[in-house]
Protein backbone atom coordinates (compact mmCIF):
# COMPACT_ATOMS: atom_id res chain seq x y z
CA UNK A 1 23.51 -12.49 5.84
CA UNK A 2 23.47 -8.66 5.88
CA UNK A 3 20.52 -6.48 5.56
CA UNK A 4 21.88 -3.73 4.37
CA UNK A 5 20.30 -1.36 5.69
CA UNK A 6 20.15 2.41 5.16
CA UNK A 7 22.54 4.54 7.56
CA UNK A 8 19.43 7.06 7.90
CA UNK A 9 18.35 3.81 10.38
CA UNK A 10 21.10 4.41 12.77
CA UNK A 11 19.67 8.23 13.27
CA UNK A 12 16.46 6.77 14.62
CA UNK A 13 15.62 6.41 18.31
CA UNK A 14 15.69 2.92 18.50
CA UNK A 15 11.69 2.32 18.81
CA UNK A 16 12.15 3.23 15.26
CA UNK A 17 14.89 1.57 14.45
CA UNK A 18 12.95 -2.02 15.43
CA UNK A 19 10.56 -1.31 13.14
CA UNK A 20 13.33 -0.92 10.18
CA UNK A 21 15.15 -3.98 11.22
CA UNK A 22 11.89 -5.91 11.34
CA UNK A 23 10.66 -4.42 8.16
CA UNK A 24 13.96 -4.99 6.22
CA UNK A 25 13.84 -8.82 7.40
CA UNK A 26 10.27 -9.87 6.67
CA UNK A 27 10.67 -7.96 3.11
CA UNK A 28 13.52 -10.76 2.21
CA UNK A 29 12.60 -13.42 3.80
CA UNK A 30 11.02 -15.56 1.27
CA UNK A 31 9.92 -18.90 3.17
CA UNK A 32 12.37 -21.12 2.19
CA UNK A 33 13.71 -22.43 5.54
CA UNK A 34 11.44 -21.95 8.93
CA UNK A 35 12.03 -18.41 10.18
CA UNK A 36 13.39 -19.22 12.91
CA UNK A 37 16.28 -20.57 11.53
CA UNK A 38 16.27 -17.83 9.31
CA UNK A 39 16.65 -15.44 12.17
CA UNK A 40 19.16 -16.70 13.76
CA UNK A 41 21.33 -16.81 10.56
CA UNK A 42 20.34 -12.87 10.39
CA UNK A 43 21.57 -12.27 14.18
CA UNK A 44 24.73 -14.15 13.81
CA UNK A 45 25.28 -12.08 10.56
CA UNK A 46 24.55 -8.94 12.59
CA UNK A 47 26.06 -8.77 15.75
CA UNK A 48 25.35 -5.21 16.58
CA UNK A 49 21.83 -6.66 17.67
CA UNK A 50 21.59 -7.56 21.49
CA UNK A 51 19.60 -9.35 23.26
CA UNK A 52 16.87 -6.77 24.25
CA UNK A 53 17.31 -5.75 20.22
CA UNK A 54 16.85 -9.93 19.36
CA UNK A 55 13.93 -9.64 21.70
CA UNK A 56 11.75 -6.78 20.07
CA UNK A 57 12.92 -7.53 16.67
CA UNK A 58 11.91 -11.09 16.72
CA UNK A 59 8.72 -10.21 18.41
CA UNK A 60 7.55 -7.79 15.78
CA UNK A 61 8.15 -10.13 12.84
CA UNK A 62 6.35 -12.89 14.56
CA UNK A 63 3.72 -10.29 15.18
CA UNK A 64 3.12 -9.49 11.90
CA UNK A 65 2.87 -13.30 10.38
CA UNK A 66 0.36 -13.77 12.46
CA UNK A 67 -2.25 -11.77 10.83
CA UNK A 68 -2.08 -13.97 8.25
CA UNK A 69 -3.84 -11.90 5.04
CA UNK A 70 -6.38 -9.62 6.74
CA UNK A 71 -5.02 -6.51 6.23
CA UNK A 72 -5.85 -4.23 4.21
CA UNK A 73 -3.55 -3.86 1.07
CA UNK A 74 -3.26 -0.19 1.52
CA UNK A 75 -1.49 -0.40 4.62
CA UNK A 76 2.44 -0.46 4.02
CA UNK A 77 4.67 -2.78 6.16
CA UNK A 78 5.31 -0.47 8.84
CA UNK A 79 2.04 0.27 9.55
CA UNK A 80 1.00 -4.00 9.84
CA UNK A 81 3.71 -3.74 12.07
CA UNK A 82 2.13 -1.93 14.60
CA UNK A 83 -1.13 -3.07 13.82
CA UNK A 84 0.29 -6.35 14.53
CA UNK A 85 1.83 -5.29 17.93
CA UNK A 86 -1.68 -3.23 18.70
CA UNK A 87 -3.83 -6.69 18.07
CA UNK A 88 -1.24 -8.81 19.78
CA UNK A 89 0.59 -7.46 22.80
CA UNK A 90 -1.23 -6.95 25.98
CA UNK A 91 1.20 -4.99 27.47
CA UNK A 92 1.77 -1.36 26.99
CA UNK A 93 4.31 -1.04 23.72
CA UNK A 94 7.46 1.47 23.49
CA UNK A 95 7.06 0.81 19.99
CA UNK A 96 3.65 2.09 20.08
CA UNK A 97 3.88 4.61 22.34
CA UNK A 98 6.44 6.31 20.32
CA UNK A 99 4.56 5.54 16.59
CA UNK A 100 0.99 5.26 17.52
CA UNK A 101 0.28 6.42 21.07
CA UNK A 102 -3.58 6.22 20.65
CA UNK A 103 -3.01 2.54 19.98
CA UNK A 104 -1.10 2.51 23.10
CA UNK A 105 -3.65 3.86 24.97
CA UNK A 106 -6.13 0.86 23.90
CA UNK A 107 -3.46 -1.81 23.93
CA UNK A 108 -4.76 -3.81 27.25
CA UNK A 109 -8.63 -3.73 25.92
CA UNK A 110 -9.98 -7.48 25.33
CA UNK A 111 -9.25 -8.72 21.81
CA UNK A 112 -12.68 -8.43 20.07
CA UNK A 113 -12.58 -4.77 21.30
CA UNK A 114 -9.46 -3.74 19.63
CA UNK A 115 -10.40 -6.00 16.56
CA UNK A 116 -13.41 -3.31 16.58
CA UNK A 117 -11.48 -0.86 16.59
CA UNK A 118 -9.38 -1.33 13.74
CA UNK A 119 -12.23 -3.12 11.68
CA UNK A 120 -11.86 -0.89 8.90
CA UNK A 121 -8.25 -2.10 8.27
CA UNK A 122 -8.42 -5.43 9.45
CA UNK A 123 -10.50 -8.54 9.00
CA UNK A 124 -10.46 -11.75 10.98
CA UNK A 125 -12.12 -13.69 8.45
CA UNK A 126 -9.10 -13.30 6.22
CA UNK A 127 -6.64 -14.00 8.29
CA UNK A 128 -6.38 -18.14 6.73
CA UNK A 129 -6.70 -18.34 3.40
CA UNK A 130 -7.62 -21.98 3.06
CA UNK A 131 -11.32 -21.35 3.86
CA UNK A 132 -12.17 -23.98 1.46
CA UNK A 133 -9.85 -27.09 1.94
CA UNK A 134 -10.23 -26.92 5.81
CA UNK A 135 -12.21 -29.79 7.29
CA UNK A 136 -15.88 -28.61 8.54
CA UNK A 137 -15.11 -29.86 12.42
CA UNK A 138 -13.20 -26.50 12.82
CA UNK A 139 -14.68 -23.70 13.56
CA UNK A 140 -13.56 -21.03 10.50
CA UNK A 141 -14.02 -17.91 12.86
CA UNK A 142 -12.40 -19.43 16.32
CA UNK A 143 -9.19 -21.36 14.53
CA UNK A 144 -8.85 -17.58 12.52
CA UNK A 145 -8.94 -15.83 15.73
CA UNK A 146 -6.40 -18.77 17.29
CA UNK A 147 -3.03 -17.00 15.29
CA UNK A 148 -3.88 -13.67 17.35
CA UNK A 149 -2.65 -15.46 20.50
CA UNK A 150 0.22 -16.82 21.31
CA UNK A 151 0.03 -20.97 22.09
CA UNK A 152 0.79 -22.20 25.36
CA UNK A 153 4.16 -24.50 25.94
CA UNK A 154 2.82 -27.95 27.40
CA UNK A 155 4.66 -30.54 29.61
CA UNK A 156 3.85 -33.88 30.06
CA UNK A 157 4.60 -35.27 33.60
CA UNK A 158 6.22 -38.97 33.31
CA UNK A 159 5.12 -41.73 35.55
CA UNK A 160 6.50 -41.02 39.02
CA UNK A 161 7.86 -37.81 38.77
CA UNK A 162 5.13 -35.92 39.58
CA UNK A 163 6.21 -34.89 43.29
CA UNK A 164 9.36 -34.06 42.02
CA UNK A 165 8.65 -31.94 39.27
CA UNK A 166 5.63 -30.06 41.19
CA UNK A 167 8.12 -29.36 43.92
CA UNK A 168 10.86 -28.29 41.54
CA UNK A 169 8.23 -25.47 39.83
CA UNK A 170 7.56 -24.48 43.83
CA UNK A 171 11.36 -24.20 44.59
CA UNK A 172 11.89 -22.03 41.56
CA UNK A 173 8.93 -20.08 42.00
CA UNK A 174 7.22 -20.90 38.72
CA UNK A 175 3.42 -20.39 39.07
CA UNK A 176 1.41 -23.58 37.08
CA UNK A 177 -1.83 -24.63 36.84
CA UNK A 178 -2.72 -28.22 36.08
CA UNK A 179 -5.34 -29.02 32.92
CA UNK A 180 -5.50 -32.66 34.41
CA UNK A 181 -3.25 -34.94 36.14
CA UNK A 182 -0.26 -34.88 34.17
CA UNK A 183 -0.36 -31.69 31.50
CA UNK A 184 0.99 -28.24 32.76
CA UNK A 185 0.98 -25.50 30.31
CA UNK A 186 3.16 -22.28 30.74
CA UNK A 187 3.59 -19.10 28.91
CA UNK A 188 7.02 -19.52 26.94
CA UNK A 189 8.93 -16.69 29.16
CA UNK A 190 8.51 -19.25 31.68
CA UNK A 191 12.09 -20.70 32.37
CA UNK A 192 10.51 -24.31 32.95
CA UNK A 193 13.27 -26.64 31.13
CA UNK A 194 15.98 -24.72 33.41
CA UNK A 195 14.29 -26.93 36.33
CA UNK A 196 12.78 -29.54 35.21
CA UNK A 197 14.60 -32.95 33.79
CA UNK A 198 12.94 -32.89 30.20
CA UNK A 199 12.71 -36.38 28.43
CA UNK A 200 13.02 -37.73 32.47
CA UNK A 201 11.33 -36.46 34.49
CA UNK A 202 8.52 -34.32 32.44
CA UNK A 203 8.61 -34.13 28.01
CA UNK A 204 7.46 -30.87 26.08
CA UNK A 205 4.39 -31.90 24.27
CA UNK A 206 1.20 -30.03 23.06
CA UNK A 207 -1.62 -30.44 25.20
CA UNK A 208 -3.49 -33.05 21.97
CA UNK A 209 -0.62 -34.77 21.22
CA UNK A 210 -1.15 -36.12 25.23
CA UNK A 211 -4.56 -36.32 24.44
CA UNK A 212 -3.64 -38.90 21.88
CA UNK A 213 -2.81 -41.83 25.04
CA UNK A 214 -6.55 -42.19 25.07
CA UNK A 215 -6.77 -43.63 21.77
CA UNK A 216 -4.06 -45.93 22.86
CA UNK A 217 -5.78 -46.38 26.18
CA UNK A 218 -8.90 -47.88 24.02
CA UNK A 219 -6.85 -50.45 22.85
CA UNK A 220 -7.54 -53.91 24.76
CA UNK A 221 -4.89 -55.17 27.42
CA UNK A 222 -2.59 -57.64 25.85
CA UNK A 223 -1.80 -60.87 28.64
CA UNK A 224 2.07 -59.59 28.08
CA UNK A 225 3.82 -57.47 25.56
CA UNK A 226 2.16 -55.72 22.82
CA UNK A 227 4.73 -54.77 19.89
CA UNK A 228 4.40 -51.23 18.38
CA UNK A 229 6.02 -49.50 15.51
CA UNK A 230 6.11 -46.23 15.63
CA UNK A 231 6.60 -45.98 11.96
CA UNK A 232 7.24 -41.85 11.23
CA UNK A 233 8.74 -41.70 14.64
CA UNK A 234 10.50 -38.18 14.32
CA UNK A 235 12.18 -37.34 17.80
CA UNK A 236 10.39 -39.85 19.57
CA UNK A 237 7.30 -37.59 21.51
CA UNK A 238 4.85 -40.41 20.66
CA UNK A 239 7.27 -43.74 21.34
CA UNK A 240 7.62 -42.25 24.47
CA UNK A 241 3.88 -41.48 25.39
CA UNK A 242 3.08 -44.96 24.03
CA UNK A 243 6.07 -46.20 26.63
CA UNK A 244 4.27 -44.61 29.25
CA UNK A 245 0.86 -46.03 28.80
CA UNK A 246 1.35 -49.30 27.53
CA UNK A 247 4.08 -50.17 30.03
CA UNK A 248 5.20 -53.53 28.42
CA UNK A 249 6.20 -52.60 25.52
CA UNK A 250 8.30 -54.24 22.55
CA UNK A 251 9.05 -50.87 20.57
CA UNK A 252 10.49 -50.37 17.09
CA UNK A 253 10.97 -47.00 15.72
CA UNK A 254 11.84 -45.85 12.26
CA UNK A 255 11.97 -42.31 10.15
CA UNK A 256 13.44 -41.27 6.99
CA UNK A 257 16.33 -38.86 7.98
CA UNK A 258 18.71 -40.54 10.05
CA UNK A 259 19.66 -37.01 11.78
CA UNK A 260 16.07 -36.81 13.34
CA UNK A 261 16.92 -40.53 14.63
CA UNK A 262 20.06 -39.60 15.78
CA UNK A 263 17.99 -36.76 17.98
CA UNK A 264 15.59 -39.75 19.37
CA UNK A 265 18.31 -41.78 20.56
CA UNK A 266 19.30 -38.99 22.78
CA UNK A 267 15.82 -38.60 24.37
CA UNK A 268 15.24 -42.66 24.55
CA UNK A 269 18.48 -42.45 26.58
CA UNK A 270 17.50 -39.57 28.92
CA UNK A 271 14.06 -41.31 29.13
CA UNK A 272 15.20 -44.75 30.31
CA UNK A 273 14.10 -46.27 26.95
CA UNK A 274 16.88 -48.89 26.13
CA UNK A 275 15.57 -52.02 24.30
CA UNK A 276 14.14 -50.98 21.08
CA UNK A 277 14.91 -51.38 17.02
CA UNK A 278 15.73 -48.28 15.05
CA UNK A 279 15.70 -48.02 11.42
CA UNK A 280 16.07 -45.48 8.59
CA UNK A 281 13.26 -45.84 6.10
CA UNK A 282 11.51 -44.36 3.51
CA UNK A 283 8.20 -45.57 3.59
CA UNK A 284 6.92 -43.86 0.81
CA UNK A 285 8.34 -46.51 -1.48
CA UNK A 286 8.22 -50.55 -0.70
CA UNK A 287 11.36 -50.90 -0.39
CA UNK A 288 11.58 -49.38 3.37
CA UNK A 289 10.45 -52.30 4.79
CA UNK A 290 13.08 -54.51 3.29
CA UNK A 291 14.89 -53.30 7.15
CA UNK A 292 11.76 -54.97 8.78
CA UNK A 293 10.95 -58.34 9.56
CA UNK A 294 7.81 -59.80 11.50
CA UNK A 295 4.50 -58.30 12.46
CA UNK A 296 3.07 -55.26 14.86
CA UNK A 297 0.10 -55.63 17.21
CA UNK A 298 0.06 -51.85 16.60
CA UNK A 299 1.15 -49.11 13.88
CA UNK A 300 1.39 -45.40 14.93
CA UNK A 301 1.55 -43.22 11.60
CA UNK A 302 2.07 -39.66 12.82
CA UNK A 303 2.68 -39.17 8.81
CA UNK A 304 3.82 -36.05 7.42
CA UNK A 305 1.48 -33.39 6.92
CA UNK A 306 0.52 -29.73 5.91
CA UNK A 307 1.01 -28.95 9.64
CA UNK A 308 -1.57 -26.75 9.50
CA UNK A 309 -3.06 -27.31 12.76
CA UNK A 310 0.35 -25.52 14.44
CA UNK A 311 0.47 -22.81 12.71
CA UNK A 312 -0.04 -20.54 15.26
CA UNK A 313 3.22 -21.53 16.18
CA UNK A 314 4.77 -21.10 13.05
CA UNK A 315 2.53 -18.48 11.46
CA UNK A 316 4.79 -17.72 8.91
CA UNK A 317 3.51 -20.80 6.64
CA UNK A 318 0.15 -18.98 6.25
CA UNK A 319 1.54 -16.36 4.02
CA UNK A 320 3.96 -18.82 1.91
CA UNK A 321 2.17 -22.38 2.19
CA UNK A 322 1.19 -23.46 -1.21
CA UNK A 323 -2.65 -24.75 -1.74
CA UNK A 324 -1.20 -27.92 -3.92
CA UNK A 325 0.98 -29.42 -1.29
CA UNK A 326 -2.09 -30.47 0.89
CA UNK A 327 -2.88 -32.75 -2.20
CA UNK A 328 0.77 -34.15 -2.18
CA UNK A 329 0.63 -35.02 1.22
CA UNK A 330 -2.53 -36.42 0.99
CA UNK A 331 -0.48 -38.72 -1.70
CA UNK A 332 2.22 -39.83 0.28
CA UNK A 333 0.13 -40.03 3.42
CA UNK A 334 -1.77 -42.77 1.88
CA UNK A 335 1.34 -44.13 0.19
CA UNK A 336 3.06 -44.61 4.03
CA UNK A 337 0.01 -46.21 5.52
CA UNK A 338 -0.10 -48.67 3.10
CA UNK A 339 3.57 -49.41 2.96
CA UNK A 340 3.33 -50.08 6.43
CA UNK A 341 0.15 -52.02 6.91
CA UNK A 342 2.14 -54.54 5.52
CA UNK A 343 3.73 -55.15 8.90
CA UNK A 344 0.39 -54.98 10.76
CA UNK A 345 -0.85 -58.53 12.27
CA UNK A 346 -4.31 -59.61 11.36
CA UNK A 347 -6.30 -58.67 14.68
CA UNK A 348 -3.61 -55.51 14.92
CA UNK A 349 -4.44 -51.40 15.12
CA UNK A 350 -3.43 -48.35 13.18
CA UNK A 351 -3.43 -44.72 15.28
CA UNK A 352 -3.13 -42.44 11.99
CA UNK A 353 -2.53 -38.94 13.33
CA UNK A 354 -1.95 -35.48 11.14
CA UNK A 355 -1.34 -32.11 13.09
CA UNK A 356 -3.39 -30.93 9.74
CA UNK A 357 -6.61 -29.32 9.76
CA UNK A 358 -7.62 -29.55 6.18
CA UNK A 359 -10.35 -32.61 5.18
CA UNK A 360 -8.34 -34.19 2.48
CA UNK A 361 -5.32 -34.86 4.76
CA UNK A 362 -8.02 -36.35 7.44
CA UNK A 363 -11.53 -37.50 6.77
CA UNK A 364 -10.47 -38.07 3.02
CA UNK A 365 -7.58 -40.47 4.19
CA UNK A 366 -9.94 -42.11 6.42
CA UNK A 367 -12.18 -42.89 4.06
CA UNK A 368 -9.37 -44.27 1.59
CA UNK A 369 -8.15 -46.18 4.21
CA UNK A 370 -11.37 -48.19 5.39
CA UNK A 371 -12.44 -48.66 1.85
CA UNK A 372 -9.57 -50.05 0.42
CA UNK A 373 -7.04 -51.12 2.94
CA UNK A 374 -9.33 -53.77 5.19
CA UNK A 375 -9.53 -51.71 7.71
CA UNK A 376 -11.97 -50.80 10.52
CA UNK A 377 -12.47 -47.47 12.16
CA UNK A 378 -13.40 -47.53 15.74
CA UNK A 379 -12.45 -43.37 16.04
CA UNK A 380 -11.61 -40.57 14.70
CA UNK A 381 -11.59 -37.21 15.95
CA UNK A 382 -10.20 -33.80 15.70
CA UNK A 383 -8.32 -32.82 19.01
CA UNK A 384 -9.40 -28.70 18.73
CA UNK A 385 -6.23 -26.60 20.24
CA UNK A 386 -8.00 -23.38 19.44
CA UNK A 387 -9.71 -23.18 22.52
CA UNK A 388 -6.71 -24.02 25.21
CA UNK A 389 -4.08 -21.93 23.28
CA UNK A 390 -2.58 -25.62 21.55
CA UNK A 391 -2.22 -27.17 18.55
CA UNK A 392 -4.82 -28.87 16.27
CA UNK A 393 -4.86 -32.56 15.77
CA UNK A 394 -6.67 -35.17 13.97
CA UNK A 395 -6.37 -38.86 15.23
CA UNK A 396 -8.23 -42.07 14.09
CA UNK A 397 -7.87 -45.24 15.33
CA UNK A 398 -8.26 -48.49 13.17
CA UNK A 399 -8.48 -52.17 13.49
CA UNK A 400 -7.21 -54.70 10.88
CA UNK A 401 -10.24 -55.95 9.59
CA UNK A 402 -9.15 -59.28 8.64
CA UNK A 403 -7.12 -60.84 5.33
């Protein structure tokens, strides 16, 4: 992959020359593949780029998805460039200082007082665009303002570790605070998976998708094991956390892309998970069950979704998600569950989770789900990130109302 770009670029001091590369890179990127991947095709194309170049470069085009579609149309790509890094950074800017020095000058005043400042040009209330199709739990103006800052990475401290990893952040120097007894969240310079054991010792996981054990902690004791099927089990994050707080476990995990299964075994293995089932299946059709035999005291469906409550870790998907695909997950969301309450024993639980913040992925479902599918909901609940720098979940827990 090769920009192209004009030789005139490799006159510019190379504040200036950032802002090219960035400029040249967000104009053909198109949002076909996650731009992360994207980037790292364009560096490995262009090896001229080092890592302080990788560092600015990537930081500017991340800067600039973030603001979503509140600027002003009048502005040209440049310029939301270093509006983006103005609104954004905290620090004092090279870029900046070089382009737009009075920006500079402003750079480390409080958010709402630089959003003030370049309120003619810049709206916050335009940043989403999906005003309408977003579920009226979450607060419009505070999950807007979320994409101006950048999420926290979380850990999740396994059972019996905790000495060990607190004294391996101390040893290394790592400064942490603690939301509760388990969850540490760090800025993502922070070298913490250089120290710590991940999958043993501690997982990455967003601060709500730990908050999810309580659902399973509602969930009456079983007098021995309880058999659960995590049923879109990706890489494993919630097998393990139900692992963790269900102790005696009989676990059964399946997805539909036997790469992303391939990935779990790996973690299961560093995280001392070794008697479970593992299946490929599609459970968007019938036919993915025909693996399956027997029934599950409980179903997790972490089903696919819109993923709109992460954006702000991906904020490229608010300029190229398409309105129509929250109806076709909506579809197959309800198409999974229903596949795979098949498998669920008459006194047994659902926990249906979306990382989705729109209503027809979430309270929509819900409703489906407890009208038509014998089902009773004990909870449901949107896990707000917006406020601790995290993602945005929605859980709900059912119980199989009888046959």
């Amino acid at each position: 992959m090769n920009t192209g770009e004009p030789s005139s670029i490799k006159r510019e001091n190379h504040f200036h020359r950032y802002l090219n590369y960035a400029a040249i890179i967000l104009e053909k990127y198109k949002g076909k593949e996650p731009f992360h991947l994207y980037l790292k095709k364009y560096f490995s194309a262009n090896k001229k780029h080092g890592s302080k170049d990788r560092k600015h470069i990537t930081s500017l085009c991340y800067n600039y998805f973030r603001l979503g579609m509140a600027v002003s149309h009048t502005l040209d790509i440049k310029e939301k460039l270093l509006l983006a890094t103005f609104l954004i950074e905290k620090k004092p800017s090279a870029v900046l200082e070089n382009a737009k020095p009075e920006w500079d000058e402003k750079i480390k005043a409080d958010l709402p007082a630089k959003i003030e400042m370049v309120k003619d040009i810049f709206s916050v209330e335009t940043i989403f665009p999906f005003k309408e199709e977003l579920s009226d739990e979450i607060s419009f103006h505070q999950f807007s303002l979320s994409f101006l800052i950048q999420p926290k990475l979380f850990i999740r401290i396994r059972p019996g570790f905790k000495k060990a990893v607190i004294d391996k952040l101390r040893s290394a120097a790592i400064p942490y605070e603690e939301i509760n007894e388990n969850c540490l969240p760090f800025s993502y310079n922070k070298k913490v998976t250089d120290v710590i054991q991940i999958d043993k010792e501690a997982v990455i996981q967003d601060y709500n998708s730990q908050r999810t054990a309580a659902f399973l902690k509602s969930i009456p004791a079983y007098k021995s094991s309880i058999s659960v099927w995590d049923c879109c089990a990706a890489s494993g994050g919630k097998s393990i956390l139900a692992f963790d707080v269900l102790k005696n476990i009989e676990l059964t995990v399946s997805d539909r892309r036997k790469l992303i299964l391939e990935n779990l075994h790996k973690r299961f293995a560093k995280a001392g998970i070794k008697n479970y089932h593992a299946f490929v299946a599609d459970l968007s059709d019938p036919s993915g069950l025909d693996n399956i035999n027997g029934k599950f005291d409980l179903i997790i469906a972490d089903v696919p979704c819109s993923g709109s409550g992460t954006w702000s870790r991906t904020p490229e998907q608010i300029h190229f998600f398409e309105k129509n695909k929250i109806r076709e997950y909506a579809i197959l969301q309800k198409k999974i569950v229903s596949n795979a309450l098949k498998r669920l024993s008459a006194d047994g639980y659902l926990l249906y989770i979306t990382c989705s913040v729109f209503k027809e992925e979430n309270e929509e479902n819900v409703n489906y789900l407890r009208e038509n599918l014998n089902l009773t909901l004990i909870e449901s609940k949107y896990l707000e990130g917006y406020k601790m720098q995290a993602d945005t979940l929605f859980a709900a827990l059912f119980k199989r109302s009888g046959l």
